[in-house]
Protein backbone atom coordinates (compact mmCIF):
# COMPACT_ATOMS: atom_id res chain seq x y z
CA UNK A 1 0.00 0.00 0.00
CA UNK A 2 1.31 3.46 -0.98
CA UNK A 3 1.27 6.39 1.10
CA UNK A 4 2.17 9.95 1.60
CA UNK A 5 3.68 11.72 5.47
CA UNK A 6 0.88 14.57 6.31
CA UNK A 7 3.33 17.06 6.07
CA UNK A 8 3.49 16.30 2.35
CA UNK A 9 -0.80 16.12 2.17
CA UNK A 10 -0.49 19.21 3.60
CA UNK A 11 1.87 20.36 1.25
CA UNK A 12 -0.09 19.42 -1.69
CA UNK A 13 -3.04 21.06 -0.62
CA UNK A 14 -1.01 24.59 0.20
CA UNK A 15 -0.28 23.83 -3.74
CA UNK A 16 -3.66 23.53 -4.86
CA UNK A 17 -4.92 26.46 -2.69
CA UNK A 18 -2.41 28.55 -4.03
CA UNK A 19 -3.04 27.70 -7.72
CA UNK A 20 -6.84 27.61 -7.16
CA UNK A 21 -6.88 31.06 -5.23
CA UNK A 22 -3.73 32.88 -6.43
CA UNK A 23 -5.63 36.21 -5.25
CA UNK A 24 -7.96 37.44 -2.35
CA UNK A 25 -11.76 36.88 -3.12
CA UNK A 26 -14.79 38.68 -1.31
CA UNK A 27 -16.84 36.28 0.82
CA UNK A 28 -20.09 36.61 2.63
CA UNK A 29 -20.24 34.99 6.38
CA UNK A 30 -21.59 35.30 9.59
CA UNK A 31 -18.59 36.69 12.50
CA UNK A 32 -18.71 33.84 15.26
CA UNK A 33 -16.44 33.47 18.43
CA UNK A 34 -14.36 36.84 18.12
CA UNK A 35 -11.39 37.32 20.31
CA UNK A 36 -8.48 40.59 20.30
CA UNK A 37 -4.82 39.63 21.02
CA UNK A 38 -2.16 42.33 20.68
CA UNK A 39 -4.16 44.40 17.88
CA UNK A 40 -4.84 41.07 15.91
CA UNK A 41 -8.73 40.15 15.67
CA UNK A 42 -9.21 36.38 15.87
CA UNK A 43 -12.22 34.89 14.83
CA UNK A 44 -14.68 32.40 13.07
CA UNK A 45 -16.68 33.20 10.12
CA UNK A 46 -19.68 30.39 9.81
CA UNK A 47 -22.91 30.02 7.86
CA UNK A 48 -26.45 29.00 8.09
CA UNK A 49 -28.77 27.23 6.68
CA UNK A 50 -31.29 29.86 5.84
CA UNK A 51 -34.10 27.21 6.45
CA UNK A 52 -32.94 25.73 9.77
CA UNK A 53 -30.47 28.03 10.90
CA UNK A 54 -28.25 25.15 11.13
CA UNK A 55 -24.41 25.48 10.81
CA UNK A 56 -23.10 24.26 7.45
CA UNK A 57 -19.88 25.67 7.05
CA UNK A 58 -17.08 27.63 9.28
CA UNK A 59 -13.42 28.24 9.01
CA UNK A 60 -11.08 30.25 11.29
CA UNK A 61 -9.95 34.16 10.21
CA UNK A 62 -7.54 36.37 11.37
CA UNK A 63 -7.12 40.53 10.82
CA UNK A 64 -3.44 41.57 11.89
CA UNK A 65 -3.37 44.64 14.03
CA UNK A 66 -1.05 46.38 10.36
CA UNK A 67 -4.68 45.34 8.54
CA UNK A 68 -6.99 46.80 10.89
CA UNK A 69 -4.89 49.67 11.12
CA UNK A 70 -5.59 50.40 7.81
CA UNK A 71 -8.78 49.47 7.31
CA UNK A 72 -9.54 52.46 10.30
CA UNK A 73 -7.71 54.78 8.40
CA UNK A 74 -9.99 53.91 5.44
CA UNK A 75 -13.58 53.36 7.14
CA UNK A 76 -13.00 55.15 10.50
CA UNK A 77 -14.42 54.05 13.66
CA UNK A 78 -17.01 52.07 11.70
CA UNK A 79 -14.28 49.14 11.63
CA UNK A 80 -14.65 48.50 15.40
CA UNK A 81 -18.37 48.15 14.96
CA UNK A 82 -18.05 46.14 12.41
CA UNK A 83 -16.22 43.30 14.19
CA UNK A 84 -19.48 42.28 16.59
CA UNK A 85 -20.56 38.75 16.66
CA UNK A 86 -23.36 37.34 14.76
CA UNK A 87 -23.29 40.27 12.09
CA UNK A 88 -22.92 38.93 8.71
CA UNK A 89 -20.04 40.68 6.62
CA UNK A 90 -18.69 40.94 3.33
CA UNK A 91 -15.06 40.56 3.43
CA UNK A 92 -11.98 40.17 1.11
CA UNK A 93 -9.79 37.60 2.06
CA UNK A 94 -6.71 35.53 1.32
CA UNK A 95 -6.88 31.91 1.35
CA UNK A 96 -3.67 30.88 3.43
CA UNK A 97 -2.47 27.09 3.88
CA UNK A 98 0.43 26.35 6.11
CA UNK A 99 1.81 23.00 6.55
CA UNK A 100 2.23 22.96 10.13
CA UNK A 101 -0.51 25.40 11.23
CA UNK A 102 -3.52 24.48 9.03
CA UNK A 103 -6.50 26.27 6.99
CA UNK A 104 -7.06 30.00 8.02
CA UNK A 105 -8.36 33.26 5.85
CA UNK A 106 -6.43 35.81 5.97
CA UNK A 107 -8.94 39.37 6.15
CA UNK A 108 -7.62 42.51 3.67
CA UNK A 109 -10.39 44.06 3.45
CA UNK A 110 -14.12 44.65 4.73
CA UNK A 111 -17.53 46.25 3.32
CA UNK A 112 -19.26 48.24 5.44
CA UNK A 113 -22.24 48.99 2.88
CA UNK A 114 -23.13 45.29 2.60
CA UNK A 115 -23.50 45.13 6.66
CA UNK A 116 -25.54 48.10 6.48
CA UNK A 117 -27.62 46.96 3.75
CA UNK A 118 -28.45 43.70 5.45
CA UNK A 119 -29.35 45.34 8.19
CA UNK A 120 -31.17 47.44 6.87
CA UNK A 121 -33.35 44.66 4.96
CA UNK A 122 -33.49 42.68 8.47
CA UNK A 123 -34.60 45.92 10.23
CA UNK A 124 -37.40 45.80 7.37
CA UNK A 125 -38.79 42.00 7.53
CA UNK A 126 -39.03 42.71 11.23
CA UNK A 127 -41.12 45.58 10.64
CA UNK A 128 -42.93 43.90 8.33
CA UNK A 129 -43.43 41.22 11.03
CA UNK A 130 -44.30 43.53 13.85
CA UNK A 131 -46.75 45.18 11.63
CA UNK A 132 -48.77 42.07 10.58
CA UNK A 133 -48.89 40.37 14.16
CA UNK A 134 -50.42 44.41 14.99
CA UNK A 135 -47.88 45.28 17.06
CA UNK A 136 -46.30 48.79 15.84
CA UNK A 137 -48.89 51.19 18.03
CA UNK A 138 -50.05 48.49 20.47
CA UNK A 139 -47.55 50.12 23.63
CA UNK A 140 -48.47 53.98 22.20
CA UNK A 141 -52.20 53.17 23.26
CA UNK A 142 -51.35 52.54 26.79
CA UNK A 143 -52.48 55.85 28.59
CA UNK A 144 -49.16 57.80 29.78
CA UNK A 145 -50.17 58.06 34.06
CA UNK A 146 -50.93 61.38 35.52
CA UNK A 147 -47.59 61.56 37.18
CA UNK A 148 -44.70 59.89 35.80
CA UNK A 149 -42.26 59.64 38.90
CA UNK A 150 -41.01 55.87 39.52
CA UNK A 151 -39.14 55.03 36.54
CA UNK A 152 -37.48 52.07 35.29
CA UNK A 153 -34.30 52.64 33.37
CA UNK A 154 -32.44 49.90 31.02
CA UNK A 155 -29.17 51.35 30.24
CA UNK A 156 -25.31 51.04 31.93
CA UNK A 157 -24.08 53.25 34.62
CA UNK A 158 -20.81 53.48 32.84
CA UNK A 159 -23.25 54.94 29.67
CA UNK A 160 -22.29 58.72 29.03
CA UNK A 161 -25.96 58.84 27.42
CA UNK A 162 -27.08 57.35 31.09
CA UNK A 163 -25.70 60.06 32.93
CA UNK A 164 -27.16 62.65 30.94
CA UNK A 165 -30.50 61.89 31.72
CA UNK A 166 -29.81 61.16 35.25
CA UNK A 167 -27.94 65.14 35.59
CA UNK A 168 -30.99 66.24 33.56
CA UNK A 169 -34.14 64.74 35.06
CA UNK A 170 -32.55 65.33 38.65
CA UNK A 171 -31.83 69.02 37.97
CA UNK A 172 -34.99 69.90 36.67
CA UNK A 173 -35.87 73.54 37.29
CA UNK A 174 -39.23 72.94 39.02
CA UNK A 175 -37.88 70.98 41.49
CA UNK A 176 -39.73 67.48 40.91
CA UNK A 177 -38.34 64.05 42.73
CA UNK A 178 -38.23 60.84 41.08
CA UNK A 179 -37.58 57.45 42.07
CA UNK A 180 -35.27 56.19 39.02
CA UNK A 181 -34.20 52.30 39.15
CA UNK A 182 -31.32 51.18 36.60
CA UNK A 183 -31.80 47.76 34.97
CA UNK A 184 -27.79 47.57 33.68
CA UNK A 185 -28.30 46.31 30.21
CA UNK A 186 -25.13 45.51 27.70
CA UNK A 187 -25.66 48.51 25.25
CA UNK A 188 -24.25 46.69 22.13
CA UNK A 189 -23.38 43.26 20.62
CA UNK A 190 -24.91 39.77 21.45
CA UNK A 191 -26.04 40.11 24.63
CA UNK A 192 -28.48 43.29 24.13
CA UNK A 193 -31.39 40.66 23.25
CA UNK A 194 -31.02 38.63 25.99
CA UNK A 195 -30.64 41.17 28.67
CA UNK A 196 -33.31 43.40 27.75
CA UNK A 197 -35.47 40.54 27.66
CA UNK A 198 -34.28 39.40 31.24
CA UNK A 199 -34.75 43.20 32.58
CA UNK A 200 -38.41 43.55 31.42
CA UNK A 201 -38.96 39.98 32.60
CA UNK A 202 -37.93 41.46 36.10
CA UNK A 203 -39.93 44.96 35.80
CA UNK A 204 -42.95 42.84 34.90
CA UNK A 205 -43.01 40.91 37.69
CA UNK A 206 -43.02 44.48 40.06
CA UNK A 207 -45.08 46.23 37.68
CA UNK A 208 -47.01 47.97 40.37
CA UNK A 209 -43.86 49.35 41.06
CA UNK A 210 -43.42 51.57 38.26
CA UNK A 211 -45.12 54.31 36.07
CA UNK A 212 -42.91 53.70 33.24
CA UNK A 213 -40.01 52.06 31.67
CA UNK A 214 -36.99 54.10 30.01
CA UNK A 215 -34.39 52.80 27.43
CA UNK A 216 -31.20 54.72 27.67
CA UNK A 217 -28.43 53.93 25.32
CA UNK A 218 -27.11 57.86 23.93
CA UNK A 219 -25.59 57.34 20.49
CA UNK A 220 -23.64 55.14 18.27
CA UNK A 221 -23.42 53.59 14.62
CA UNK A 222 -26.01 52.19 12.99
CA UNK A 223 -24.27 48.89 13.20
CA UNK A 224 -24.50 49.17 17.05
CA UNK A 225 -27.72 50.59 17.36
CA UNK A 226 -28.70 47.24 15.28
CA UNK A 227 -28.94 45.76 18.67
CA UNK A 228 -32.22 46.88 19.35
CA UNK A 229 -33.79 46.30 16.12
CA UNK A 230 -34.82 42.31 17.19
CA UNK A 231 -38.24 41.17 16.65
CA UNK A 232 -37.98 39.45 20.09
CA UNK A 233 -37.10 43.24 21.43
CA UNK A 234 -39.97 44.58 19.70
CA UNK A 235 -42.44 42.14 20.78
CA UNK A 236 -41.68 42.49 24.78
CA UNK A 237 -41.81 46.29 24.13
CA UNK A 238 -44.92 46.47 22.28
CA UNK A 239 -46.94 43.89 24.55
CA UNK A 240 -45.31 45.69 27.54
CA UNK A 241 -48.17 46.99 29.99
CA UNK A 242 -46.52 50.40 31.10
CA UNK A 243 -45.65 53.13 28.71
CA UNK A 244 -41.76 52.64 27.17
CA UNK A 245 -40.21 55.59 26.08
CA UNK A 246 -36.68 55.18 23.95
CA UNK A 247 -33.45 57.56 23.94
CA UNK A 248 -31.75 55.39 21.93
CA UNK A 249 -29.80 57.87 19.94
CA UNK A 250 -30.44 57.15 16.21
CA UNK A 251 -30.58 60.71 14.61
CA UNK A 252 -31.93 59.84 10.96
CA UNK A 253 -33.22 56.29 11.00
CA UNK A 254 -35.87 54.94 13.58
CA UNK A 255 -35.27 51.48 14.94
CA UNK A 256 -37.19 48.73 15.84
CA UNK A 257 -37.52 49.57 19.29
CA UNK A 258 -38.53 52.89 18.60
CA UNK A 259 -41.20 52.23 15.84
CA UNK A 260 -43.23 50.14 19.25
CA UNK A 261 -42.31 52.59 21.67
CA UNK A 262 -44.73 54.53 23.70
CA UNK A 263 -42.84 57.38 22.79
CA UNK A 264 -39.60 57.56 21.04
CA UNK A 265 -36.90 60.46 21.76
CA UNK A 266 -34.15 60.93 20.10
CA UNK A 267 -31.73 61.60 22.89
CA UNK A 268 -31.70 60.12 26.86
CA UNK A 269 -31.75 64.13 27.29
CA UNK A 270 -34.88 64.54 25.07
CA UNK A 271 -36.52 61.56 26.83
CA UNK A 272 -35.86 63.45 30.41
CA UNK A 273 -36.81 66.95 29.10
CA UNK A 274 -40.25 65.21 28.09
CA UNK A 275 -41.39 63.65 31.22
CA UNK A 276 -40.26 66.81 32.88
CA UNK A 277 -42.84 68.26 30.72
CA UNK A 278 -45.58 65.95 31.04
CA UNK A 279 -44.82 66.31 34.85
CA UNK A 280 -45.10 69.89 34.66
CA UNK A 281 -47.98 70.08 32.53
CA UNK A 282 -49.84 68.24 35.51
CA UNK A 283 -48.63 70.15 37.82
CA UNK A 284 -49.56 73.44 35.44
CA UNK A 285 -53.18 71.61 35.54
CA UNK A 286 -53.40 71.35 39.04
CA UNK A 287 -52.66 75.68 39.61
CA UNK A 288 -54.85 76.15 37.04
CA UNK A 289 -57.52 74.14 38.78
CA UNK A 290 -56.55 75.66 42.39
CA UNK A 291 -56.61 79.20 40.72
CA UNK A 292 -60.26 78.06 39.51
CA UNK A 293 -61.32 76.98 42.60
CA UNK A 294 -60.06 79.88 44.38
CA UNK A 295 -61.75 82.21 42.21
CA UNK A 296 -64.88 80.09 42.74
CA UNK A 297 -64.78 80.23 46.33
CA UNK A 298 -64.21 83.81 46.28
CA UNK A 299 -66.90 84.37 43.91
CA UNK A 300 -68.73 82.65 46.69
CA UNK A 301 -67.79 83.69 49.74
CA UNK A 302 -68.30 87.47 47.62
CA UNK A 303 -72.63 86.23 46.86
CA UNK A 304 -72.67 85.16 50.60
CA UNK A 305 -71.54 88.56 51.57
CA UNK A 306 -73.94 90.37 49.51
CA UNK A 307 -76.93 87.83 50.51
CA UNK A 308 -75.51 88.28 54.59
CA UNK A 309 -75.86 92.11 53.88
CA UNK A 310 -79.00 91.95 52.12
CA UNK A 311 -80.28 89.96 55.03
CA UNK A 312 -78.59 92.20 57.47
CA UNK A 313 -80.19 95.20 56.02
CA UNK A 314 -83.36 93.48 55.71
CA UNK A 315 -83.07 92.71 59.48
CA UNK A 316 -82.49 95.94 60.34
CA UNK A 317 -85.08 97.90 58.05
CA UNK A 318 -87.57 95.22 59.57
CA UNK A 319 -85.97 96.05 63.30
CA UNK A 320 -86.45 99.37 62.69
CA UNK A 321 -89.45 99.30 61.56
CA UNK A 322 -91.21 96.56 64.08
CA UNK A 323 -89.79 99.78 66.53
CA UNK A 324 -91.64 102.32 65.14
CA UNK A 325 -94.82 99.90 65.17
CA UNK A 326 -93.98 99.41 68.71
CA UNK A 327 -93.81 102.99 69.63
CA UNK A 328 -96.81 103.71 67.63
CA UNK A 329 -98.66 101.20 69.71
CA UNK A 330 -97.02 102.67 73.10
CA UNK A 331 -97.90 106.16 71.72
CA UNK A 332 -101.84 104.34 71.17
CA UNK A 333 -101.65 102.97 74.59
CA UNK A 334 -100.18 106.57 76.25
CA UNK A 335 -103.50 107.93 74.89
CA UNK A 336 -106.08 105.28 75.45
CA UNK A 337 -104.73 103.77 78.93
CA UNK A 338 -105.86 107.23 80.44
CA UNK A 339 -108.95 107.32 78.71
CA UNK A 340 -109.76 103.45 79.14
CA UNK A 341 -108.88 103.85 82.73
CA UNK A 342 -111.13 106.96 83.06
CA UNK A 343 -114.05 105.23 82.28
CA UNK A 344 -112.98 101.97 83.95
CA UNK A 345 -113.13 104.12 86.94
CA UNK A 346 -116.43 105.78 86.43
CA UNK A 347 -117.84 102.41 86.02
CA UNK A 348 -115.92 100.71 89.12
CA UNK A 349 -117.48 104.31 90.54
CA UNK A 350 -120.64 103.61 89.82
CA UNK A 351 -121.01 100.13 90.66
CA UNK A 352 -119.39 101.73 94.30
CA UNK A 353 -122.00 103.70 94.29
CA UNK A 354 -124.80 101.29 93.64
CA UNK A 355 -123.34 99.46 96.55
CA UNK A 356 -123.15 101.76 98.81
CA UNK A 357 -127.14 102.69 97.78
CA UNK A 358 -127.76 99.28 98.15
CA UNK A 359 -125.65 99.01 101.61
CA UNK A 360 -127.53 102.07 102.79
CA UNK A 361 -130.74 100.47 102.10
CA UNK A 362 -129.64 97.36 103.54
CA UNK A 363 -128.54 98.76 106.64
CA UNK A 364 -130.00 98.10 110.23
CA UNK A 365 -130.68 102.25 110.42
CA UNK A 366 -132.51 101.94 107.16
CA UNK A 367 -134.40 98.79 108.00
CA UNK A 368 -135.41 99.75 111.49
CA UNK A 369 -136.62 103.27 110.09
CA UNK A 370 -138.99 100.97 107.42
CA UNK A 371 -140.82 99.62 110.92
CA UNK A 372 -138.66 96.62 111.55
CA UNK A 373 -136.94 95.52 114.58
CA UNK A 374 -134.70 93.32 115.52
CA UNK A 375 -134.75 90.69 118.48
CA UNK A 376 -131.45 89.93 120.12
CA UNK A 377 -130.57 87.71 123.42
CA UNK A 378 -127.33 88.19 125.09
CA UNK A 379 -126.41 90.79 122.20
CA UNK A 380 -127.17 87.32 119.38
CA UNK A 381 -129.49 88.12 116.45
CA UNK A 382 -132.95 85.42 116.90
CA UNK A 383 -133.66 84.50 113.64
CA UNK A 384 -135.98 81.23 114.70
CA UNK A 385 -138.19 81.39 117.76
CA UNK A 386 -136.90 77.48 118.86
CA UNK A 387 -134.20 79.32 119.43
CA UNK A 388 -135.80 80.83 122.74
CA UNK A 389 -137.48 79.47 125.91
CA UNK A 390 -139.51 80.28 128.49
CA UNK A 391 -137.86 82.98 130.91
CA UNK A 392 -135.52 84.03 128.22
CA UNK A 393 -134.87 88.09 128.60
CA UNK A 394 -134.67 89.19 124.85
CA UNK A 395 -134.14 92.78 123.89
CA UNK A 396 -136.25 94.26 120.39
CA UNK A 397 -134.41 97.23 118.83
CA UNK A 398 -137.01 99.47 117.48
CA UNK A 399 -136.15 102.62 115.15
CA UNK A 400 -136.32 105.04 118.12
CA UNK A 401 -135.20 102.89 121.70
CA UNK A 402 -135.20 99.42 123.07
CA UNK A 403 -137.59 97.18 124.45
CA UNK A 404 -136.55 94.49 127.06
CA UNK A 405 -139.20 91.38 127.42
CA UNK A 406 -139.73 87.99 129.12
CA UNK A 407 -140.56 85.12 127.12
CA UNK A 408 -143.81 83.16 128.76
């Protein structure tokens, strides 16, 4: 049996590489694991199956830190954002086959339009998505609460966009507290998905806790603002039951997060300067209404003043004139009393003088003088003749003397 050593299988194959690839060619793949050493980038590029998102091919790259250099000069920051895992790229590379260490694609060059374009397509179907399932206004029809004062924030402390709304909300001019909780969220990359997920997982379960929930992030390419433009990111927004409001930063293209907002701001500062506002507004509201009812209660206490001095004049006109009707009737009485008493005397006067006629003419004098007389015993009046006895001395008063007698 024939045979070849490996290092010579090896060898052949660096041969037919470098006859079958003699020059760099543009692939598209997906960036996997992605590490930095030194200024080099290390990484794998794979592919999926666009059916079952299954892995059919990968192969190791490197960019070497004299590359990448380069390439900043030429695209600018962009590069950095560029080199993300799981963003699918468009790069020019050289095939390189080394005995010893093995396969690897050497990176000269990346597209930054292709990225964006993707993206940008992606960004659409997920729309599209969002839209269909009826989900683009559903968190905009929550009503915003009176007061918006206990606020949930995803963002990172270490966030300069964070801070900004933090100095700006808590140095409002009309002197408003707020009870702000941070959610620390990673602000680009892989893990933006999962963590905002987690957060509103968490804020869900203490809804009652909160009048609102706030997405900070402040800026940043369109590549990393691509974080928040999952379909998984819209959904929890949009079926959300508080009010989310986004300061995401995107300053010419909304994204996905943004479109199912509550409200979407184009700044963190924009997103504090408007629930200062709505705060304000209420509290604008409530002077108006305590101006209101001040005025009403002044227009009322001014009607019960009028009606007291109505009444109080009325009172007094009817006072004053119940006097004179009193005065009139003491003036009445002044002049009848006298007169009414006058002939209530000459009445009581005659009626004296009847009785004294009639006392005269009842009198003993009077009777006697008529040819009566009256029969006495031991000085007592006989009125009934059982009332004497035999030998009983009674004396008879006659008009002119006395009579003395012996009863037989």
């Amino acid at each position: 049996m024939t045979s070849i050593s490996l290092f010579e299988l090896n060898e052949h194959i660096r041969r037919a590489l470098a006859l079958n690839f003699p020059d760099a060619v543009w692939i598209r793949a997906e960036v996997g694991q992605l590490k930095e050493s030194r200024g080099h980038f290390y990484f794998n590029l794979v592919q999926k199956s666009e059916e079952t998102d299954e892995l059919i091919a990968r192969s190791d790259a490197v960019l070497w830190g004299r590359k990448f250099k380069s390439l900043a000069r030429q695209h600018g920051s962009l590069i950095n954002d560029l080199l993300e895992e799981g963003l699918e790229l468009l790069l020019k590379v050289q095939v390189d086959f080394h005995e010893s260490f093995g396969f690897k694609l050497m990176v000269e060059d990346i597209d930054p339009n292709f990225t964006l374009g993707k993206l940008a397509i992606e960004r659409q179907k997920v729309l599209g998505k969002l839209k269909k399932k009826r989900l683009l206004e559903k968190n905009s029809l929550l009503a915003t609460p009176t007061v918006l004062q206990r606020i949930a924030v995803l963002s990172n402390s270490t966030a300069a966009g964070y801070h900004d709304f933090i100095n700006q909300i808590q140095s409002n001019k009309y002197g408003h507290d707020y009870e702000l909780e941070l959610f620390p969220i990673a602000l680009q990359g892989a893990k933006v998905e999962g963590e905002i997920l987690e957060k509103f997982e968490i804020i869900k379960s203490r809804n009652k806790e909160f009048d609102c929930v706030v997405i900070i992030r402040g800026g940043g390419s369109k590549i990393d603002l691509a974080a928040f433009d999952s379909f998984e990111i819209g959904k929890t927004i949009a079926n959300f039951k508080l009010p989310v409001f986004t300061g995401i930063g995107h300053e010419i293209d909304e994204g996905i997060a943004d479109y199912v907002a509550h409200t979407a701001l184009k700044t963190p500062t924009a997103v504090a300067e408007f629930i200062i506002s709505h705060n304000a507004y209420f509290e604008e509201q409530l002077m108006r209404n305590w101006l209101q009812i001040r005025e009403i209660n002044a227009q009322i206490l001014r009607e019960a003043k009028l009606q007291l001095e109505a009444i109080h004049q009325n009172i007094k006109h009817l006072s004053l004139e119940n006097i004179r009707n009193q005065n009139r009737m003491i003036d009445y009485m002044e002049q009848e009393i006298p007169r009414a008493a006058k002939g209530v005397l000459k009445t009581e006067k005659s009626k004296v003088d009847n009785l004294e006629k009639l006392c005269k003419t009842l009198s003993p004098e009077e009777i006697l003088k008529r040819g009566y007389s009256i029969t006495t015993k031991k000085g007592k009046v006989i009125k009934n003749s059982k009332d004497l006895k035999k030998g009983d001395v009674v004396k008879t008063i006659l008009k002119k003397g006395t009579v003395e007698s012996k009863v037989e």
